[in-house]
Every structure is written in C-alpha cells, then in structure tokens.
N, C-alpha and C. Protein backbone atom coordinates (compact mmCIF):
# COMPACT_ATOMS: atom_id res chain seq x y z
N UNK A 1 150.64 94.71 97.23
CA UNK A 1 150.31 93.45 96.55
C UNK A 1 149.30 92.68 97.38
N UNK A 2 148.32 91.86 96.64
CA UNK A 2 147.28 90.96 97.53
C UNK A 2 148.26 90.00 97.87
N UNK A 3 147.36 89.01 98.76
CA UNK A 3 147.63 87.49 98.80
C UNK A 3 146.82 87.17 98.70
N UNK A 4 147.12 85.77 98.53
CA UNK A 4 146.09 84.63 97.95
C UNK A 4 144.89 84.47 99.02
N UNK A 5 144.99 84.84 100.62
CA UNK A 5 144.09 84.48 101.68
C UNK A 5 143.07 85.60 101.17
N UNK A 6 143.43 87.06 100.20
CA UNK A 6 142.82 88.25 100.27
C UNK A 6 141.61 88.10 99.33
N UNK A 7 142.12 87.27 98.29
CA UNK A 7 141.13 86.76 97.09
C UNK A 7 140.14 85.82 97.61
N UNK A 8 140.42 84.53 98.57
CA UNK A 8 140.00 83.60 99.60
C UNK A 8 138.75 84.10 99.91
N UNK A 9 139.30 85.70 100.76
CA UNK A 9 138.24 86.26 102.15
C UNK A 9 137.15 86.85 100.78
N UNK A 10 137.60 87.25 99.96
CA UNK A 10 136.45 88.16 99.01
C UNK A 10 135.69 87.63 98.41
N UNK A 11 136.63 86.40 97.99
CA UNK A 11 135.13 84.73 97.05
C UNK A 11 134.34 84.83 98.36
N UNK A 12 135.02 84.43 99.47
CA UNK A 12 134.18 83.53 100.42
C UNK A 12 134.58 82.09 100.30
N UNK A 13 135.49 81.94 99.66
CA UNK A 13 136.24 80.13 99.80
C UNK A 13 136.92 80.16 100.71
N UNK A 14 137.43 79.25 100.24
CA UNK A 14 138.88 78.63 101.27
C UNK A 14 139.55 78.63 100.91
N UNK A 15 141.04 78.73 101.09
CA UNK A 15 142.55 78.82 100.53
C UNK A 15 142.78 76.86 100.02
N UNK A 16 142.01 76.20 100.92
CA UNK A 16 142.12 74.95 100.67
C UNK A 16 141.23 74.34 99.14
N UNK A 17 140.34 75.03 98.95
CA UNK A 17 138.65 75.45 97.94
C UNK A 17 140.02 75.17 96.69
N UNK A 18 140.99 76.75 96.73
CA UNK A 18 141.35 76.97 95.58
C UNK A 18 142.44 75.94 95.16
N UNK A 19 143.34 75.53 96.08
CA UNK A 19 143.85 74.11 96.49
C UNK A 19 143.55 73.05 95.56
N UNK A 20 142.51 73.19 96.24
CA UNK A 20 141.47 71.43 95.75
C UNK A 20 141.13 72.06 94.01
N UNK A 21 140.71 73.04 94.02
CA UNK A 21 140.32 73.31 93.01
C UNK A 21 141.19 73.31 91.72
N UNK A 22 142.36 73.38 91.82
CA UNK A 22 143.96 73.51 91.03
C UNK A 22 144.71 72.27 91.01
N UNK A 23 143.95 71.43 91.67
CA UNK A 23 144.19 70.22 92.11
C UNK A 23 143.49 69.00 90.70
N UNK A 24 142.88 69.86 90.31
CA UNK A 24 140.91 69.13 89.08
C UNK A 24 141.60 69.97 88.05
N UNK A 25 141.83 71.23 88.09
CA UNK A 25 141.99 71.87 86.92
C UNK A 25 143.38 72.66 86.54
N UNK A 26 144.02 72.53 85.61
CA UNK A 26 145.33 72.60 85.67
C UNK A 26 145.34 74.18 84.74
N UNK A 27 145.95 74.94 86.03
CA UNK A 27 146.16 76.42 85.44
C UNK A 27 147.15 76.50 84.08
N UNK A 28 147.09 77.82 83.57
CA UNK A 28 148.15 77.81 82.72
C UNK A 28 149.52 77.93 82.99
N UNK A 29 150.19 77.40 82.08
CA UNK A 29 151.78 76.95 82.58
C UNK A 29 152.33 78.72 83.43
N UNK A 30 152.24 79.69 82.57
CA UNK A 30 153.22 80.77 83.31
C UNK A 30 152.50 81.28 84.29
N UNK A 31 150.99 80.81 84.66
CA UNK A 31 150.02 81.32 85.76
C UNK A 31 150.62 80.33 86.94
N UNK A 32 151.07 79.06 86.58
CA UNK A 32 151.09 78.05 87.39
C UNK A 32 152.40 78.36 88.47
N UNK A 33 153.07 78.78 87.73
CA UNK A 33 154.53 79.03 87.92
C UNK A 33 154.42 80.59 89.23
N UNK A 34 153.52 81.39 89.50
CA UNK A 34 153.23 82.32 89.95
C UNK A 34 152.72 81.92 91.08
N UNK A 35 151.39 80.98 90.65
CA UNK A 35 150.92 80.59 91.77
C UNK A 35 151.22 79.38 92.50
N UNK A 36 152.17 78.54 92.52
CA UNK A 36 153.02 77.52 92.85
C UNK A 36 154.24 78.20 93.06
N UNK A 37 154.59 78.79 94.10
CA UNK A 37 155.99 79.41 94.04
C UNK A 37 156.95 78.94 94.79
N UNK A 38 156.12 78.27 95.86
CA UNK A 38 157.60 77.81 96.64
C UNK A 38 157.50 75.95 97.29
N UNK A 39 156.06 75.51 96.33
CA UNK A 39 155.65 74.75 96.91
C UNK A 39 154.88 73.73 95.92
N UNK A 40 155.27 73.21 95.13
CA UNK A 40 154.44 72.35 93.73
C UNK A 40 153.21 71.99 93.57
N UNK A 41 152.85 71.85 95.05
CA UNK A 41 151.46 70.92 95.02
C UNK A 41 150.18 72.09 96.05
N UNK A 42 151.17 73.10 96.32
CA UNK A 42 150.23 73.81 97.64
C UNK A 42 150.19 75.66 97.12
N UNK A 43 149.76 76.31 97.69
CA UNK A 43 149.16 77.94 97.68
C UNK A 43 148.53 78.04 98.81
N UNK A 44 149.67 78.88 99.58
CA UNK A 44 150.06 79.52 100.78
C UNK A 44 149.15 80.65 100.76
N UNK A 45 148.06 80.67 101.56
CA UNK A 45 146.92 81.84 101.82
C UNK A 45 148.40 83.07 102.13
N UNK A 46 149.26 83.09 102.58
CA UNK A 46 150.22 84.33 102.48
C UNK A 46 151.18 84.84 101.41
N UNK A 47 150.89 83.97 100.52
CA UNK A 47 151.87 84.51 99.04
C UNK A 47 151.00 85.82 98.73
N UNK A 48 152.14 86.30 98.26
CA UNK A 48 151.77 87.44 97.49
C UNK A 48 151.81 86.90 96.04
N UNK A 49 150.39 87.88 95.07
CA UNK A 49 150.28 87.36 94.19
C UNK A 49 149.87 88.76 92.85
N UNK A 50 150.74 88.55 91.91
CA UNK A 50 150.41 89.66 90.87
C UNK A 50 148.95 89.84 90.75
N UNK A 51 148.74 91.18 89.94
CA UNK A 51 147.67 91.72 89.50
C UNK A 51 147.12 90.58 88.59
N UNK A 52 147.66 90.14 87.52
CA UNK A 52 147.70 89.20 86.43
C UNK A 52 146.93 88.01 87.23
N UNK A 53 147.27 87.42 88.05
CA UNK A 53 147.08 86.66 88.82
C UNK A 53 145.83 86.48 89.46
N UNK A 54 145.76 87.59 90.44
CA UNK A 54 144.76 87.88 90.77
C UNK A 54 143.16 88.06 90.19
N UNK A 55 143.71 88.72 88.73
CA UNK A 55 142.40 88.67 87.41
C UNK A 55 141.87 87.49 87.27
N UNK A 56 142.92 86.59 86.89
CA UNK A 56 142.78 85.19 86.67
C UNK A 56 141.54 84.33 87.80
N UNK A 57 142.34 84.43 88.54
CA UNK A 57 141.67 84.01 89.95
C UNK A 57 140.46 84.40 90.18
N UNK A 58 140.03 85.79 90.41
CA UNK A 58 138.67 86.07 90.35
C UNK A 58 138.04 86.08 88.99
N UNK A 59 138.37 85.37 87.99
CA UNK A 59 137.59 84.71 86.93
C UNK A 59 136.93 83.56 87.54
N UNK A 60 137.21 82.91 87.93
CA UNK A 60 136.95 81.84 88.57
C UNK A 60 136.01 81.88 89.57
N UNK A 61 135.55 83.04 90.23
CA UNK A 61 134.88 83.02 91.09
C UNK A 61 133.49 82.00 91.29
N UNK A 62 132.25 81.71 90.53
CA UNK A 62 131.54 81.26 90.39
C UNK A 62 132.02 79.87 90.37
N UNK A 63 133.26 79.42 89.62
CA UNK A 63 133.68 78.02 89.52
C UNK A 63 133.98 77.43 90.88
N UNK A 64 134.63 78.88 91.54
CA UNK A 64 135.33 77.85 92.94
C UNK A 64 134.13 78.29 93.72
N UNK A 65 133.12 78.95 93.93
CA UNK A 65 131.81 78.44 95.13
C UNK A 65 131.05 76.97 94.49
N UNK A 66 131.19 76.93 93.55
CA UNK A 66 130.22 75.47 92.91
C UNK A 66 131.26 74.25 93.07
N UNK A 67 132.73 74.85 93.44
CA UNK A 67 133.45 73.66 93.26
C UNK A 67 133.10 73.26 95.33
N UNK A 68 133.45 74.29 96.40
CA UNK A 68 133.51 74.38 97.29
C UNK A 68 131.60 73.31 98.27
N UNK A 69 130.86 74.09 97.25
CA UNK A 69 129.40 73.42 97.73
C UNK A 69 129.72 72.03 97.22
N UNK A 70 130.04 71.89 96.14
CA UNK A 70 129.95 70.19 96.12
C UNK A 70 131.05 69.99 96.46
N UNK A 71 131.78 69.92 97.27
CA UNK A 71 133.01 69.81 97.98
C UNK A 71 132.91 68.81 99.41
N UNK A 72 131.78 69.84 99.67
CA UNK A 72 131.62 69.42 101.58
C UNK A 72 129.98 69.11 101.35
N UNK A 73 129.13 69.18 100.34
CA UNK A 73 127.34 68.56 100.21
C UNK A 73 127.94 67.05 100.29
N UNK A 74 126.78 66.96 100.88
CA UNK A 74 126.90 65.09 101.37
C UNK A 74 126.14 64.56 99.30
N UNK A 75 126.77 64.02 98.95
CA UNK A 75 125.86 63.31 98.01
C UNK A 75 126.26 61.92 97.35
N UNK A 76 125.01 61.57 96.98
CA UNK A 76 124.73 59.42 96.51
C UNK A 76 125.66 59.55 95.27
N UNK A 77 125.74 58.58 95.07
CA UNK A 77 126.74 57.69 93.75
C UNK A 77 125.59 58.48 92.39
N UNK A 78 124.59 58.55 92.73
CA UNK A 78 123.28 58.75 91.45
C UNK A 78 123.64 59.99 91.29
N UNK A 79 124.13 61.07 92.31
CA UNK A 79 124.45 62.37 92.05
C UNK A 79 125.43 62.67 91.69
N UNK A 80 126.41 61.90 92.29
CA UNK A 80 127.54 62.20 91.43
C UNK A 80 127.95 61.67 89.80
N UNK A 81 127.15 60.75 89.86
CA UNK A 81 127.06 60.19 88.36
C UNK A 81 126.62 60.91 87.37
N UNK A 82 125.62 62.05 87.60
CA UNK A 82 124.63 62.87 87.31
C UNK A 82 125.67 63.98 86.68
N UNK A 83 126.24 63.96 87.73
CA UNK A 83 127.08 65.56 87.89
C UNK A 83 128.32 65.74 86.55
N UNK A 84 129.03 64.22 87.12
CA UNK A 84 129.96 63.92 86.20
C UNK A 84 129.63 63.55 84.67
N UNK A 85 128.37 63.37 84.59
CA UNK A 85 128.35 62.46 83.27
C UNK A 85 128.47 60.61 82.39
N UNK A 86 128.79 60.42 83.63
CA UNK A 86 129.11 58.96 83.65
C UNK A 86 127.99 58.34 84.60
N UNK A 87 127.94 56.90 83.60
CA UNK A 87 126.82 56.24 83.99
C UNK A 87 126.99 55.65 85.39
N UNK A 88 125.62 55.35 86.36
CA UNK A 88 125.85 54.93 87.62
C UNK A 88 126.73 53.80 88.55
N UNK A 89 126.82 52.61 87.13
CA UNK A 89 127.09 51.61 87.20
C UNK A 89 128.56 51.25 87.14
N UNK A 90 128.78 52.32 85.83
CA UNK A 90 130.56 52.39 85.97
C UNK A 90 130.87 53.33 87.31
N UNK A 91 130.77 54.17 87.76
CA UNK A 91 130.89 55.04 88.88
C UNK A 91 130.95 54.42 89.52
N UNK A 92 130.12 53.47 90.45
CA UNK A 92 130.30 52.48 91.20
C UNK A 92 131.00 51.45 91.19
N UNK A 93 131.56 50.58 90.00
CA UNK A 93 132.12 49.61 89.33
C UNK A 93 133.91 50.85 89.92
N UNK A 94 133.94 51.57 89.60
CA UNK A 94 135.52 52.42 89.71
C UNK A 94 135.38 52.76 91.19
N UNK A 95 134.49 52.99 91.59
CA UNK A 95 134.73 53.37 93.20
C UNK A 95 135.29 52.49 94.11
N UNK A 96 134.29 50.85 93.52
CA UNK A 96 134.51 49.61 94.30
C UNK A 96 135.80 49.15 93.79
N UNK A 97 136.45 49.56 92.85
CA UNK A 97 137.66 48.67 92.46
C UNK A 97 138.81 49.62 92.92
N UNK A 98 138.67 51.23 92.76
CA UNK A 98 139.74 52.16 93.39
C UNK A 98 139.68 52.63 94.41
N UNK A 99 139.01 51.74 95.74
CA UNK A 99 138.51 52.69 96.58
C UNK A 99 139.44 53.26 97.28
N UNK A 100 140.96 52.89 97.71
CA UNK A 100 141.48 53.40 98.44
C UNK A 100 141.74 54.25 97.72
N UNK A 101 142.18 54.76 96.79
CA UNK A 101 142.09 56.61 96.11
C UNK A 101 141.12 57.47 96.42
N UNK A 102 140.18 56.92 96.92
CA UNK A 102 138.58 57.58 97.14
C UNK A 102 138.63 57.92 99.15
N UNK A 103 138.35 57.18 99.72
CA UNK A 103 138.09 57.07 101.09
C UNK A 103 139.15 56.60 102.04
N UNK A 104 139.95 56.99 102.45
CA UNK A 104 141.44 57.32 103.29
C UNK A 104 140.86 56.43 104.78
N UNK A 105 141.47 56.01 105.60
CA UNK A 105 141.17 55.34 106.36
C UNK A 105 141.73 56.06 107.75
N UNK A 106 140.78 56.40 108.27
CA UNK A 106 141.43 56.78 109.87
C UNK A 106 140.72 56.39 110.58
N UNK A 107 141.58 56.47 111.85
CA UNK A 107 141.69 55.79 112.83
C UNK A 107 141.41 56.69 114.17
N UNK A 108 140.21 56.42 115.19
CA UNK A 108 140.27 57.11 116.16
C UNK A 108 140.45 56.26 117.22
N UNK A 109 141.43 57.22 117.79
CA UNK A 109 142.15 56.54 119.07
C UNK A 109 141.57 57.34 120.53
N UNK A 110 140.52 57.88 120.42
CA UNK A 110 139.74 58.55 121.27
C UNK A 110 138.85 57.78 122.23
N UNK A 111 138.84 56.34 121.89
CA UNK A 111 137.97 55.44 122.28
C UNK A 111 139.06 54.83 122.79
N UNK A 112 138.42 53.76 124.00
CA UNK A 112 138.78 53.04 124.60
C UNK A 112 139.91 52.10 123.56
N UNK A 113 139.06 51.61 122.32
CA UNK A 113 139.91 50.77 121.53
C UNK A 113 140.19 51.57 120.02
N UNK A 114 140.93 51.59 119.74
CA UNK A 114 140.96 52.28 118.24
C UNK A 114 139.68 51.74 117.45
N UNK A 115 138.64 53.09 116.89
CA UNK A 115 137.91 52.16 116.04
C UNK A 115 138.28 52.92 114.69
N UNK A 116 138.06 52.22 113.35
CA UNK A 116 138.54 52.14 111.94
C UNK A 116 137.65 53.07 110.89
N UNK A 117 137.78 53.80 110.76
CA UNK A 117 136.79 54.70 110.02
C UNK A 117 137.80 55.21 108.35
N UNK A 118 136.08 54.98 107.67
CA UNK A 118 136.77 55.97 106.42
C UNK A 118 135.70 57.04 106.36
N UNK A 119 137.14 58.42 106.06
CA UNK A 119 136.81 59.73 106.49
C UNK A 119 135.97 60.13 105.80
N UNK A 120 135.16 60.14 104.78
CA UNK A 120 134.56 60.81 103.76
C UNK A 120 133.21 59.94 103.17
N UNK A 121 132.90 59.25 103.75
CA UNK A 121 131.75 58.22 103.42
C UNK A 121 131.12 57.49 104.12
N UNK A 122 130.09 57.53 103.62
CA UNK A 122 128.90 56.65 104.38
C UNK A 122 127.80 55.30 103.98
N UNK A 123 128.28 54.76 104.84
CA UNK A 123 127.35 53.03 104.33
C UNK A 123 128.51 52.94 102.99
N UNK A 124 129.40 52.51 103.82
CA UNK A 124 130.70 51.46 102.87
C UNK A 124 131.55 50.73 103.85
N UNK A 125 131.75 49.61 103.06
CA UNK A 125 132.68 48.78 104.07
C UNK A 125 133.20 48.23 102.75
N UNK A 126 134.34 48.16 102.64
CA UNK A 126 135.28 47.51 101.72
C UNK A 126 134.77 45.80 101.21
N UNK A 127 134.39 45.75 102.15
CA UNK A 127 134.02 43.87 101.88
C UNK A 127 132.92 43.91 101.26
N UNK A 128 131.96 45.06 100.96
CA UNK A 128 130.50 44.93 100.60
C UNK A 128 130.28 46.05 99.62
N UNK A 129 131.55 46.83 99.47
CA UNK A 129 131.64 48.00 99.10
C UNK A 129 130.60 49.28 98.53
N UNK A 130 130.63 50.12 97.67
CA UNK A 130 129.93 51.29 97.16
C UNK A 130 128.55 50.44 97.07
N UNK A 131 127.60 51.09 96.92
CA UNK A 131 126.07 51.19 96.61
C UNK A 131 125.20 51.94 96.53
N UNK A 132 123.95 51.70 96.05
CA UNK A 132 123.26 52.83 95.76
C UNK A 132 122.84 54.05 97.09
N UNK A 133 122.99 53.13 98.62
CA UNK A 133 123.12 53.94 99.71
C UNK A 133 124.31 54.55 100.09
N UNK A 134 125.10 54.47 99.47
CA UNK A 134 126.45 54.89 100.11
C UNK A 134 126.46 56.50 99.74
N UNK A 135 126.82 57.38 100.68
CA UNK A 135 126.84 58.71 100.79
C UNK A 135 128.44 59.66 100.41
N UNK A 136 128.61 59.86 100.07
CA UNK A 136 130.40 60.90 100.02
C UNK A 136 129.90 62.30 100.05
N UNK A 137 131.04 62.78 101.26
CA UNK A 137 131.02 64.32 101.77
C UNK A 137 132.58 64.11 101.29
N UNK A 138 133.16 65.89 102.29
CA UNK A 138 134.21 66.33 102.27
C UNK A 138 135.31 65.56 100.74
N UNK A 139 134.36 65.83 99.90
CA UNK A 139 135.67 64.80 98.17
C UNK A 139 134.57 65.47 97.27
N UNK A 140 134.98 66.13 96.31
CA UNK A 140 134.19 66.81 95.07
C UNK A 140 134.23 65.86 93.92
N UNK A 141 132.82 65.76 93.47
CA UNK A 141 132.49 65.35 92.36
C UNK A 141 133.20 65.20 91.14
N UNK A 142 134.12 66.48 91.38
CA UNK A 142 135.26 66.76 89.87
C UNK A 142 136.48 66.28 90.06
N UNK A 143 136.51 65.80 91.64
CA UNK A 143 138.20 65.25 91.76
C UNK A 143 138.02 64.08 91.63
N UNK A 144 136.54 63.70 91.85
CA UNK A 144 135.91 62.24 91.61
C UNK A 144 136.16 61.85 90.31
N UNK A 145 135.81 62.66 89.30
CA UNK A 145 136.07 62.40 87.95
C UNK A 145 137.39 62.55 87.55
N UNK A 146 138.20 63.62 88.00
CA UNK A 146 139.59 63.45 87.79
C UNK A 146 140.68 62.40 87.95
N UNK A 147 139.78 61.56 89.12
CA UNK A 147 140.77 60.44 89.50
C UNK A 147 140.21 59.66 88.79
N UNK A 148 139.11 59.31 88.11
CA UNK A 148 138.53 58.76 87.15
C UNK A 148 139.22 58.30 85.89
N UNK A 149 139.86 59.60 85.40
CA UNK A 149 140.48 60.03 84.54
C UNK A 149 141.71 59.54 84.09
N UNK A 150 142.11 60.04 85.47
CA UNK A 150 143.71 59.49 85.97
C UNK A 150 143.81 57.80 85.62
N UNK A 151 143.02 57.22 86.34
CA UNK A 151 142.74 55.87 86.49
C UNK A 151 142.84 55.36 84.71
N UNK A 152 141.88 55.69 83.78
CA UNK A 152 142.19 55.55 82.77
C UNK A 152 142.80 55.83 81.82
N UNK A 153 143.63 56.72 81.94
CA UNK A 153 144.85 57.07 81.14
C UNK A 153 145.87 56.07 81.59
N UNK A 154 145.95 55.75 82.69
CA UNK A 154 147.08 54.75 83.47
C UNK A 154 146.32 53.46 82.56
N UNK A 155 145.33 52.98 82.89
CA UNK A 155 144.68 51.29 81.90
C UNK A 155 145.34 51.99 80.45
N UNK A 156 145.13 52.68 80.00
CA UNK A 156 145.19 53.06 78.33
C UNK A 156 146.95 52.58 78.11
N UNK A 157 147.62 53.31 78.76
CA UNK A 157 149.32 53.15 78.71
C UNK A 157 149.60 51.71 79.22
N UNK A 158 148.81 51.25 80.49
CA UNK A 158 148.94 49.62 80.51
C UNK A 158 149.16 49.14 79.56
N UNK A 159 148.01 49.43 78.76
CA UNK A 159 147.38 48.12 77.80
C UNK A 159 148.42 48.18 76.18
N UNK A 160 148.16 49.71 76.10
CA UNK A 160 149.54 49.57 75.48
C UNK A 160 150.81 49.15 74.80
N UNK A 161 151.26 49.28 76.68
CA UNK A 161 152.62 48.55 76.75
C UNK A 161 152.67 47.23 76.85
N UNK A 162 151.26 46.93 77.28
CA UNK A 162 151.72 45.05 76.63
C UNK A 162 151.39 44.86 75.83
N UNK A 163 150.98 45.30 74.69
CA UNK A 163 150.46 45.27 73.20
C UNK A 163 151.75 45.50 72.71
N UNK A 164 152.93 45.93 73.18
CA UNK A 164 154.22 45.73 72.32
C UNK A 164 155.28 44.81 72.96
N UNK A 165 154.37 43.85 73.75
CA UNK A 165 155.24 42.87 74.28
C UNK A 165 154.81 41.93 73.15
C-alpha cells in the first residue's frame, strides 16, 4: 500500500500542500473518511492509503502545484483580488475588518526585547491596516477566499436570525 508522503514525494508537494489544500476544498464524503482517518482536520504523510484514493489524489496533481506556488509567492491585495475574482476594494475592506483570521501574530523572543510580528505579511499594522502596498506570503489566495466565504455565510445566518427577532 502507498502513503500519503509517497503521493507528496511524486507531485513534488508537501504533505502540508495537500493539508492546506483539503483545507479550501472539501473531498468527497467516503474519500474524506479514508483520508481523515485518525485525525479530522490533518493527513499523516504515513497513512496508508487505498488505490481509490490514491487515483483521486493524483487527479489533483496540477491543482495542488498551483495551489502550493500561490501558497508561499509573495503577492499584493491587486493579485489576489485578480485571482479570486473579487473586487480590490472589498478584498481589502474584509482583510481590514477580519484581519486576525488572516495574519496570526508572533512573537520573537530572540531579541533582547520581544518584538511583535505578523507572520505572513508585509506593510500592515493593524492601526493603519491592509493597502494597496501590503504584501501576503506563506496564506493562499483560495484559503483567502474561503475564509471570505466563511465570513459570509456567518453575516447571511446573522442577519437572518435577527430578521426573526
């Protein structure tokens, strides 16, 4: 039987690639169940994984190197707007209002004093937030839109539920 690291080494991704990638796009239910086996949210480069499975997976091939390059490519709000389909203005307008879903905050303690960093972006500061200079690496375009997504299905059920208050 393969494992999942075996399909990994032959794309040329990452076990994390397919991760992230399953993460944006939601397999089919009895595929899911195969490849989620001991772990809901993760795929263990050492599972073993059916033939069935495996087909599946290298269908995908082309999807997960395009998902992987824009994964870790440094790119502007204009590109990702581009990418996704959505205009620049809302993109930015959702970045600046959700940012902590977007840019995680760490902390290096390597320095004399802790200094405050967010991991995945460039030319942002919360107080002045997203702009047309602001840069995002290591976060894909499609999880960009997924949380997008997310974000508005959550306003839609808001709005909703106070519409039957």
């Amino acid at each position: 039987m393969k494992k999942i690291s075996d399909i990994a080494d032959e794309l040329g991704i990452y076990i994390k690639t397919i991760n992230d990638f399953f993460s944006v796009v939601e397999p089919p239910l009895h595929l899911k169940r195969q490849l989620f086996q001991k772990n809901p949210t993760y795929i263990g480069g050492y599972q073993e994984i059916k033939d069935e499975v495996y087909s599946y997976l290298k269908s995908f091939e082309n999807e997960f190197r395009e998902f992987k390059a824009d994964h870790y490519r440094e790119k502007s709000v204009q590109e990702i707007s581009s990418k996704i389909n959505i205009p620049e203005h809302e993109v930015i307008t959702i970045l600046n209002t959700h940012w902590q879903k977007f840019f995680p905050l760490y902390i290096d303690l390597n320095s004399s004093k802790p200094i405050f960093k967010y991991e995945n972006v460039i030319n942002f500061d919360p107080s002045t937030g997203v702009n047309h200079s602001t840069r995002i690496f290591n976060l894909s375009s499609y999880k960009i839109l997924k949380i997008i997504r997310d974000i508005e299905i959550f306003d839609t059920i808001k709005k909703q539920s106070s519409d039957i208050l």
